[in-house]
N, C-alpha and C. Protein backbone atom coordinates (compact mmCIF):
# COMPACT_ATOMS: atom_id res chain seq x y z
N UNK A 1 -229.03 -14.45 385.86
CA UNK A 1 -228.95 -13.71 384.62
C UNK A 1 -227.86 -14.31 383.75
N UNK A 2 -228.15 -14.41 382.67
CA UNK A 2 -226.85 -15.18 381.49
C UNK A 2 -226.58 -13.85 380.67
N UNK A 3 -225.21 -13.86 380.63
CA UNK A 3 -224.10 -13.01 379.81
C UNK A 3 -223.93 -13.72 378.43
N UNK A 4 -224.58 -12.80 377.41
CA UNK A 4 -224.15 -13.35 376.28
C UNK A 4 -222.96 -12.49 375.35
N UNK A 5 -222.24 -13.00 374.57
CA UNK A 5 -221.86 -13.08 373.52
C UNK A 5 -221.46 -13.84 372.29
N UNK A 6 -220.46 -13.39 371.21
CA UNK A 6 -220.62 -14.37 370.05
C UNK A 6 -220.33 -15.88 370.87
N UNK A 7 -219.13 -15.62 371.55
CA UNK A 7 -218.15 -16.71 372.10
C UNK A 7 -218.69 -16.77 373.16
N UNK A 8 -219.21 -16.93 374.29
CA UNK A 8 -219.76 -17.41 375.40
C UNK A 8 -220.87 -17.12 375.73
N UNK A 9 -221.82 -18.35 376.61
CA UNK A 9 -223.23 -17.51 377.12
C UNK A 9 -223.26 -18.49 378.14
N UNK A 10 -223.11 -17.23 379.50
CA UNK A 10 -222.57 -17.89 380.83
C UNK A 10 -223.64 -17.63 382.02
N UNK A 11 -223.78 -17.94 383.51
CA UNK A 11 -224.43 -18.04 384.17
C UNK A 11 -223.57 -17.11 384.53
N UNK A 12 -224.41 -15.99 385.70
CA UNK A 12 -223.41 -15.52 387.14
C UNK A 12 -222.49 -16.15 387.59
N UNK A 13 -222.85 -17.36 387.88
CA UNK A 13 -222.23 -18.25 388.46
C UNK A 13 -221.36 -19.12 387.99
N UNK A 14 -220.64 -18.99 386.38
CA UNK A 14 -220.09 -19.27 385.60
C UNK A 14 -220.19 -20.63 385.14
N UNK A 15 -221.39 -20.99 384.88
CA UNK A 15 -221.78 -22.52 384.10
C UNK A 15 -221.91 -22.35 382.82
N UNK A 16 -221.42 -23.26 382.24
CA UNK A 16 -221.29 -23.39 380.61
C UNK A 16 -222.61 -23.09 380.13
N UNK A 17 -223.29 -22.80 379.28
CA UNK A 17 -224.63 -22.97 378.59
C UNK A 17 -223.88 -23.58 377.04
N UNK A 18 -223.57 -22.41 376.33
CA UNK A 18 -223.34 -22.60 374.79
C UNK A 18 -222.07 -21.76 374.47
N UNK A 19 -221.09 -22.13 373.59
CA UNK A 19 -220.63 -21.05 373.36
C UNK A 19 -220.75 -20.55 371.88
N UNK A 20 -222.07 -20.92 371.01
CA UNK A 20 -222.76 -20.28 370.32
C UNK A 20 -223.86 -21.07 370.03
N UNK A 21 -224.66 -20.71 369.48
CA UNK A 21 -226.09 -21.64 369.23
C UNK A 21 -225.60 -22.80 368.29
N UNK A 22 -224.56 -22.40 367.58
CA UNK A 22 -224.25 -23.19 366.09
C UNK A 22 -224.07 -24.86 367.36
N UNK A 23 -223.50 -24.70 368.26
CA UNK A 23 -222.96 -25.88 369.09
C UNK A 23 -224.37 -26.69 369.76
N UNK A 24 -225.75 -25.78 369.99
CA UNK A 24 -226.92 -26.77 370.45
C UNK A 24 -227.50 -27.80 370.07
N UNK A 25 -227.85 -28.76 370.24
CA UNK A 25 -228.28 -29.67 369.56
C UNK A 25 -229.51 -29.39 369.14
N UNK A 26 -230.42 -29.00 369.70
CA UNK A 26 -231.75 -28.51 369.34
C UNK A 26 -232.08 -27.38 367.67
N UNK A 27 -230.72 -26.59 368.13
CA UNK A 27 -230.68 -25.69 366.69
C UNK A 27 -229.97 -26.78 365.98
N UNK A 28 -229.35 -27.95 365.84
CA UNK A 28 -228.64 -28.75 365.10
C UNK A 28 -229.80 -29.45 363.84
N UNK A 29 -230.70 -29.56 365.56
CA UNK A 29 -232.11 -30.99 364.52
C UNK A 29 -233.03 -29.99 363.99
N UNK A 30 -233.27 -28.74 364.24
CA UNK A 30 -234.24 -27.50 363.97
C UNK A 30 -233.80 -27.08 362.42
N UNK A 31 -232.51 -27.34 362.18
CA UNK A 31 -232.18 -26.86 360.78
C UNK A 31 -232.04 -28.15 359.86
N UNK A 32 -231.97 -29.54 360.78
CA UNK A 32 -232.47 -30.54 359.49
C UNK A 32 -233.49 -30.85 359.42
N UNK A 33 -234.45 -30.63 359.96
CA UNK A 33 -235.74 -30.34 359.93
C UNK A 33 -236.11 -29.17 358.93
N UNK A 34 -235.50 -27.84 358.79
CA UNK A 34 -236.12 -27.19 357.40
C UNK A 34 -235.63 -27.77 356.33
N UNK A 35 -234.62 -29.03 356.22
CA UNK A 35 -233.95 -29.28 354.85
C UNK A 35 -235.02 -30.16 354.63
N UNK A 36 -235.65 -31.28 355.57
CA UNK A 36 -236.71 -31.61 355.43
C UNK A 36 -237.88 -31.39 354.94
N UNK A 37 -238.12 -30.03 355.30
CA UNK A 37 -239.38 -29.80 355.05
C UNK A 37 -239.27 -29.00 353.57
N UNK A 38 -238.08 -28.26 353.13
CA UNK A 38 -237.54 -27.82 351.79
C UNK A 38 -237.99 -28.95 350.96
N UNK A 39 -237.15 -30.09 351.18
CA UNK A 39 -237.32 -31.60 350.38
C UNK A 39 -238.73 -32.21 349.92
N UNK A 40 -239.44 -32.23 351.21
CA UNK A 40 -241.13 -32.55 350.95
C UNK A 40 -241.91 -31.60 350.55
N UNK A 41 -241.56 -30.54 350.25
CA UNK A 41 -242.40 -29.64 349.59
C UNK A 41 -242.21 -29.14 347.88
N UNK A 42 -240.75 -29.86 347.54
CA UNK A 42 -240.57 -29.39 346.27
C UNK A 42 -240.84 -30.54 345.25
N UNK A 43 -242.20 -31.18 345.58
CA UNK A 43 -242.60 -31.88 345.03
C UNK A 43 -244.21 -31.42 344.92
N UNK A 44 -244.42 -30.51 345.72
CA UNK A 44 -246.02 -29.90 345.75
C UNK A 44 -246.52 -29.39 344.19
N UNK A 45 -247.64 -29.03 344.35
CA UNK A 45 -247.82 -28.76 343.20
C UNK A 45 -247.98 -27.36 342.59
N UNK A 46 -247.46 -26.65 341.82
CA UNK A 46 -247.67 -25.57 341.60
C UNK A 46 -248.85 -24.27 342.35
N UNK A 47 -249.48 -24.80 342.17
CA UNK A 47 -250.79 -23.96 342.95
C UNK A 47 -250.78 -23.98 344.21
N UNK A 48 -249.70 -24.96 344.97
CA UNK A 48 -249.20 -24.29 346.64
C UNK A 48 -247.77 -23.81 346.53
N UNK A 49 -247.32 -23.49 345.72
CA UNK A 49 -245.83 -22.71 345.73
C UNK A 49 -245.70 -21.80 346.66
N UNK A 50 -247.21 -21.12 346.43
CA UNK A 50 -247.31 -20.01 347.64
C UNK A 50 -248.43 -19.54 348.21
N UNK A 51 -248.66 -21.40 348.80
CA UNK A 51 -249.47 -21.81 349.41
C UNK A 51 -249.53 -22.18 350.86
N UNK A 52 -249.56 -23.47 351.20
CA UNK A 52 -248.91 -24.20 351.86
C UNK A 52 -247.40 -24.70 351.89
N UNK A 53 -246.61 -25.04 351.12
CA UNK A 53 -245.36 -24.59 351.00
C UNK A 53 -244.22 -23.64 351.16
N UNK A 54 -245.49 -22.51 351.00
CA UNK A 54 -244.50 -21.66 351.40
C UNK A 54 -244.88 -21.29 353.30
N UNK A 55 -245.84 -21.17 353.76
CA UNK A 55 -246.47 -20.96 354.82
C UNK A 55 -245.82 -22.28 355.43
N UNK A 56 -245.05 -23.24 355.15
CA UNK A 56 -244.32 -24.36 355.71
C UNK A 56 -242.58 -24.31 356.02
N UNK A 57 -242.34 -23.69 354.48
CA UNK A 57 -240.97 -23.17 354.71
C UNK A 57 -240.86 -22.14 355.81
N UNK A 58 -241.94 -20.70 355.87
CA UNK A 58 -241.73 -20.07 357.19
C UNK A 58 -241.71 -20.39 358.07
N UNK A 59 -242.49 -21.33 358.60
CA UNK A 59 -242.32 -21.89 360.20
C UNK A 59 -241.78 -22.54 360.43
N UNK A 60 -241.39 -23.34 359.35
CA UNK A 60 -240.07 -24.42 359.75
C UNK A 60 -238.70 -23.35 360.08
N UNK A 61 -238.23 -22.46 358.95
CA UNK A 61 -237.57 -21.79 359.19
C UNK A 61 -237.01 -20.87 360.83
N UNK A 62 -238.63 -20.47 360.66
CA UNK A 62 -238.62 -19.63 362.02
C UNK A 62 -238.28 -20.30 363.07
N UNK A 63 -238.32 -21.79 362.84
CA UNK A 63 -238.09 -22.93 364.63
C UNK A 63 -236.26 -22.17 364.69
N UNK A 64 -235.31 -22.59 363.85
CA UNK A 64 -233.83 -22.55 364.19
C UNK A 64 -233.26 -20.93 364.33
N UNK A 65 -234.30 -20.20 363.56
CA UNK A 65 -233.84 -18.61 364.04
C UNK A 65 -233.98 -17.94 365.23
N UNK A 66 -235.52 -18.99 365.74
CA UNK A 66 -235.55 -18.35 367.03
C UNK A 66 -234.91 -18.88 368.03
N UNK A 67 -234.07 -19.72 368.05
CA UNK A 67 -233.33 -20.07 368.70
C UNK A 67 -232.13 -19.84 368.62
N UNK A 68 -231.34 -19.14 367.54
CA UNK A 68 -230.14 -18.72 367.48
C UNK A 68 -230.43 -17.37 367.86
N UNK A 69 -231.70 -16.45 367.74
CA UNK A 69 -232.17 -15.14 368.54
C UNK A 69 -231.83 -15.26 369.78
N UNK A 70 -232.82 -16.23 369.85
CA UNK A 70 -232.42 -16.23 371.63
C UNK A 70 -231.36 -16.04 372.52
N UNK A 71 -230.71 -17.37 371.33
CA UNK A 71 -229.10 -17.62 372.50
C UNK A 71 -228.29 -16.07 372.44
N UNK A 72 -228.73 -15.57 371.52
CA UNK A 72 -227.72 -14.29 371.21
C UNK A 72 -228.25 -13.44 372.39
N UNK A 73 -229.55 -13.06 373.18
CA UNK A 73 -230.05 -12.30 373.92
C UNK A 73 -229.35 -12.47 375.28
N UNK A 74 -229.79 -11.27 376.00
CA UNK A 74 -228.42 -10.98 377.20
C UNK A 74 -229.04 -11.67 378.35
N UNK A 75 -230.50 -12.18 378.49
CA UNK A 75 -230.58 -13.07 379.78
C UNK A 75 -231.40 -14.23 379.90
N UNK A 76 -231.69 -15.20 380.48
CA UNK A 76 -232.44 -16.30 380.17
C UNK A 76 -233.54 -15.92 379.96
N UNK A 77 -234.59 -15.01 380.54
CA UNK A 77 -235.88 -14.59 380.47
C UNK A 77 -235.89 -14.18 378.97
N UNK A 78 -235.15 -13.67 378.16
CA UNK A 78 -235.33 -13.59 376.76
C UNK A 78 -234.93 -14.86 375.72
N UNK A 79 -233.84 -15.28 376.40
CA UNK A 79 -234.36 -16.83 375.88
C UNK A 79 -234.87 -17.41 375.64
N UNK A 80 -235.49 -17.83 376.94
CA UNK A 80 -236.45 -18.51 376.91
C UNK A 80 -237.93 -18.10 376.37
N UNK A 81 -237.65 -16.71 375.99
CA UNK A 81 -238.85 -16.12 375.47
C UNK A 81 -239.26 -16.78 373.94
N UNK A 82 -237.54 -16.76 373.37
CA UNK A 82 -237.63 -16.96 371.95
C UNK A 82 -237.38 -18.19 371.72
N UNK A 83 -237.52 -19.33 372.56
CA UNK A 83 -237.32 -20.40 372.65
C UNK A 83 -238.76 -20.88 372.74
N UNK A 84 -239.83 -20.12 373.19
CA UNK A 84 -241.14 -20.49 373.47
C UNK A 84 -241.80 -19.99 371.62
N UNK A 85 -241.07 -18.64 371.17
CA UNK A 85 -241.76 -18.80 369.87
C UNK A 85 -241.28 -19.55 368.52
N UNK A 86 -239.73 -20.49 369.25
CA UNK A 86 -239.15 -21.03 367.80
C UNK A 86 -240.43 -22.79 368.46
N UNK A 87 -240.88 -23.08 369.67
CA UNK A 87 -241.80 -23.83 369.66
C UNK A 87 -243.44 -23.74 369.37
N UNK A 88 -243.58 -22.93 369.39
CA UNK A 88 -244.91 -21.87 368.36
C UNK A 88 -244.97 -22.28 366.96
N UNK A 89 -243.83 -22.31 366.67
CA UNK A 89 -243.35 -22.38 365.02
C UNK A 89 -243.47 -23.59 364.81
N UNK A 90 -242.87 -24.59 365.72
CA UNK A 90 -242.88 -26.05 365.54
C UNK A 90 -244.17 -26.31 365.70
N UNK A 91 -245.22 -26.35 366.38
CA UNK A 91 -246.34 -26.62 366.39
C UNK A 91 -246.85 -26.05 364.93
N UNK A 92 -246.92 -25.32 364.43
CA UNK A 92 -247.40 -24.73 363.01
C UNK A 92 -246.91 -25.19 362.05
N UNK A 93 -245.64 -26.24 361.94
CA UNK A 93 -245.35 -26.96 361.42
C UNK A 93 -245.83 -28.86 361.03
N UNK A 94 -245.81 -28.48 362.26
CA UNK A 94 -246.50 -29.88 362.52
C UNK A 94 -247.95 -29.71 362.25
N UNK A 95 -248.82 -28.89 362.49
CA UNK A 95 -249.94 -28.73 362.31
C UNK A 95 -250.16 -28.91 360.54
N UNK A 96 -249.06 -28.01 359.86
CA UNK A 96 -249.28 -27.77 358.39
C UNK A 96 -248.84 -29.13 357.86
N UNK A 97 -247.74 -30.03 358.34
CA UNK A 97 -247.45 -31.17 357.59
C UNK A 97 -249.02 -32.43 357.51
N UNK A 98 -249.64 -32.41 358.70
CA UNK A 98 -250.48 -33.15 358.43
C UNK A 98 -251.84 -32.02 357.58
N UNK A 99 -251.76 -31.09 357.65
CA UNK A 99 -252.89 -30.95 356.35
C UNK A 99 -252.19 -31.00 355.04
N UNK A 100 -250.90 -31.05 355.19
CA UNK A 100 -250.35 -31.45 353.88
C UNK A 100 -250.64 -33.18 353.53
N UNK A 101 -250.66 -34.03 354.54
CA UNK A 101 -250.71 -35.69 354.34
C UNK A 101 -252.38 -35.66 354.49
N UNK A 102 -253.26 -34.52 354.88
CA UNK A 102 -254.68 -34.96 354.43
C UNK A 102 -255.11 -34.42 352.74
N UNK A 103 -254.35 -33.91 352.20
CA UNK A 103 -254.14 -33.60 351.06
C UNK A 103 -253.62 -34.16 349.84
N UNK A 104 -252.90 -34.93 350.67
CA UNK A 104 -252.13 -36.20 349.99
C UNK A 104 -251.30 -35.85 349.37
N UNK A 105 -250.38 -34.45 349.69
CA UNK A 105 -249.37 -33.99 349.16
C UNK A 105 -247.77 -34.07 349.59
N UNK A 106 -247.55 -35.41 350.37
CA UNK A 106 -247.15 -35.53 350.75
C UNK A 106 -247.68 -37.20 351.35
N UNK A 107 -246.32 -37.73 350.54
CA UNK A 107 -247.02 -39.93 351.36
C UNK A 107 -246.64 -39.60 352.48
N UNK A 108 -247.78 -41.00 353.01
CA UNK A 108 -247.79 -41.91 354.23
C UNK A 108 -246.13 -41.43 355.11
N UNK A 109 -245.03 -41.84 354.26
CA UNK A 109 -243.87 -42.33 354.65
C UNK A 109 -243.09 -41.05 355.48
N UNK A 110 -243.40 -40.11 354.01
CA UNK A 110 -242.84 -38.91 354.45
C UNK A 110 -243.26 -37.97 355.47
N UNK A 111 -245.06 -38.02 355.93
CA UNK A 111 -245.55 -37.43 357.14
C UNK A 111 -244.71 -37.81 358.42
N UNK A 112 -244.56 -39.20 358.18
CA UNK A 112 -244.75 -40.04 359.42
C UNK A 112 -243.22 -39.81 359.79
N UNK A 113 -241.67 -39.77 358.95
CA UNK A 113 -240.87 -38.83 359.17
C UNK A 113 -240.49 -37.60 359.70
N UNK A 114 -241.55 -37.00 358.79
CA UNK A 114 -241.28 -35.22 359.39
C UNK A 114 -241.81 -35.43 360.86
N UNK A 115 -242.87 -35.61 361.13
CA UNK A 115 -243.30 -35.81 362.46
C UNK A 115 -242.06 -36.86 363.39
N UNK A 116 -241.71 -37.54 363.45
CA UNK A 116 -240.36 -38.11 363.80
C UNK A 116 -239.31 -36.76 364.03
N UNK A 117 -239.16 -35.84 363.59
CA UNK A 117 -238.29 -35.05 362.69
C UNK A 117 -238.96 -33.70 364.04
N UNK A 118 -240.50 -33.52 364.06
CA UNK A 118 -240.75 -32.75 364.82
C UNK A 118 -240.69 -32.99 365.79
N UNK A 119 -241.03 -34.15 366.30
CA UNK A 119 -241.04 -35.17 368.45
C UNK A 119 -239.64 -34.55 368.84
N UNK A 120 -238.73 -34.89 367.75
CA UNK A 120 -237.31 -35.12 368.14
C UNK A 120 -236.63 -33.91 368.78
N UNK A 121 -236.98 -32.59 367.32
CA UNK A 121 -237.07 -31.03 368.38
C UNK A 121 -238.00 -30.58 369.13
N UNK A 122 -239.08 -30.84 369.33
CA UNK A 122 -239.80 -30.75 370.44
C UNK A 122 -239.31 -31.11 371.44
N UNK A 123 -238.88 -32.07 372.01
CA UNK A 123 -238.17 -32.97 372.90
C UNK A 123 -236.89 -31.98 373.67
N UNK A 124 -235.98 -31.81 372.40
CA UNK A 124 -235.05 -31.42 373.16
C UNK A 124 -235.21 -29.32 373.44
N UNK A 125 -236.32 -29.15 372.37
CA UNK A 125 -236.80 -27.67 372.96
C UNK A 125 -237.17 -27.85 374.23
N UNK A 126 -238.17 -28.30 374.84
CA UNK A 126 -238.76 -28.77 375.78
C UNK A 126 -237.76 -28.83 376.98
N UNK A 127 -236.63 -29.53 376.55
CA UNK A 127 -235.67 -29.91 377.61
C UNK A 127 -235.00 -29.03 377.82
N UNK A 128 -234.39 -28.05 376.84
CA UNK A 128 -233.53 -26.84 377.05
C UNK A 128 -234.26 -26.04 377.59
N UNK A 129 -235.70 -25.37 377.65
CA UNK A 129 -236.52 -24.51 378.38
C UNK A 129 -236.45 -25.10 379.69
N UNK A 130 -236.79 -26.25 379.75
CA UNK A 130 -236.65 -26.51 381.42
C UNK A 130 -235.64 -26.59 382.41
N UNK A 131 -234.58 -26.76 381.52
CA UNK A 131 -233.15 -26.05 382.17
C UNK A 131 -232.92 -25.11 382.59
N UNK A 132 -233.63 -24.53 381.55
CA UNK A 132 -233.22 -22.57 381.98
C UNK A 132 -234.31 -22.18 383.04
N UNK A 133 -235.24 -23.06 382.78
CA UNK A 133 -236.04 -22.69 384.36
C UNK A 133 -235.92 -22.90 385.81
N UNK A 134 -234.64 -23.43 385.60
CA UNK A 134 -234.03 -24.24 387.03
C UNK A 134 -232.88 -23.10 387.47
N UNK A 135 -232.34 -22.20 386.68
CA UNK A 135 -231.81 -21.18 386.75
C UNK A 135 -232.56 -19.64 387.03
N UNK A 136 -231.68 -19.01 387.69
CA UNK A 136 -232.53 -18.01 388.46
C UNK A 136 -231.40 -16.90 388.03
């Protein structure tokens, strides 16, 4: 079971995890990833303001909240809960950037980035869930 608060989030067994989300790397690349996706979208065109753009800003958004949710929650099983829906989010992101590059609202250059941009937190989401699954 992990003990959380602002300042520490510890094992029983007193192993470091975080001593706030602001310090994860995963919430680090999860929030330059929405500046990202802010950036490639404020070039869309009016008629997706609150469209696809905006249905992009939410899920991008939602990847780094649910992970600062999480870490705030009192045991890994909720963690990792909200760690499974800030990767929900990333997939819906990724899903929406390429119907944004079949749209052509968004170049070649800049898909092929954001996706770079998504592997990268995927990766280390991926890796932080499987940590916490090694913990009991």
């Amino acid at each position: 079971m992990l003990v959380a608060s602002r300042q520490l989030l510890t094992t029983q067994d007193g192993a470091h995890v975080a001593k706030h989300y602001k310090e994860l790397v995963v919430w680090q690349r999860a929030m330059d990833l929405v500046t990202e996706v802010y950036r490639a979208t404020a070039v869309f065109p009016d008629h997706e303001k609150f469209g696809l753009a905006a249905q992009l800003h939410r899920a991008a958004v939602s990847v780094p909240s649910n992970i600062a949710e999480g870490q705030g929650r009192l045991t890994v099983g909720e963690f990792k809960q909200f760690l499974g829906h800030a990767r929900g989010s990333l997939f819906e992101v990724e899903t929406q950037v390429m119907i944004a590059g079949n749209l052509g609202l968004i170049s070649e250059e800049k898909r092929q980035n954001l996706h770079e941009s998504i592997d990268d937190v995927g990766r280390l989401l991926n890796g932080l869930i499987r940590s916490l699954s090694t913990r009991k």
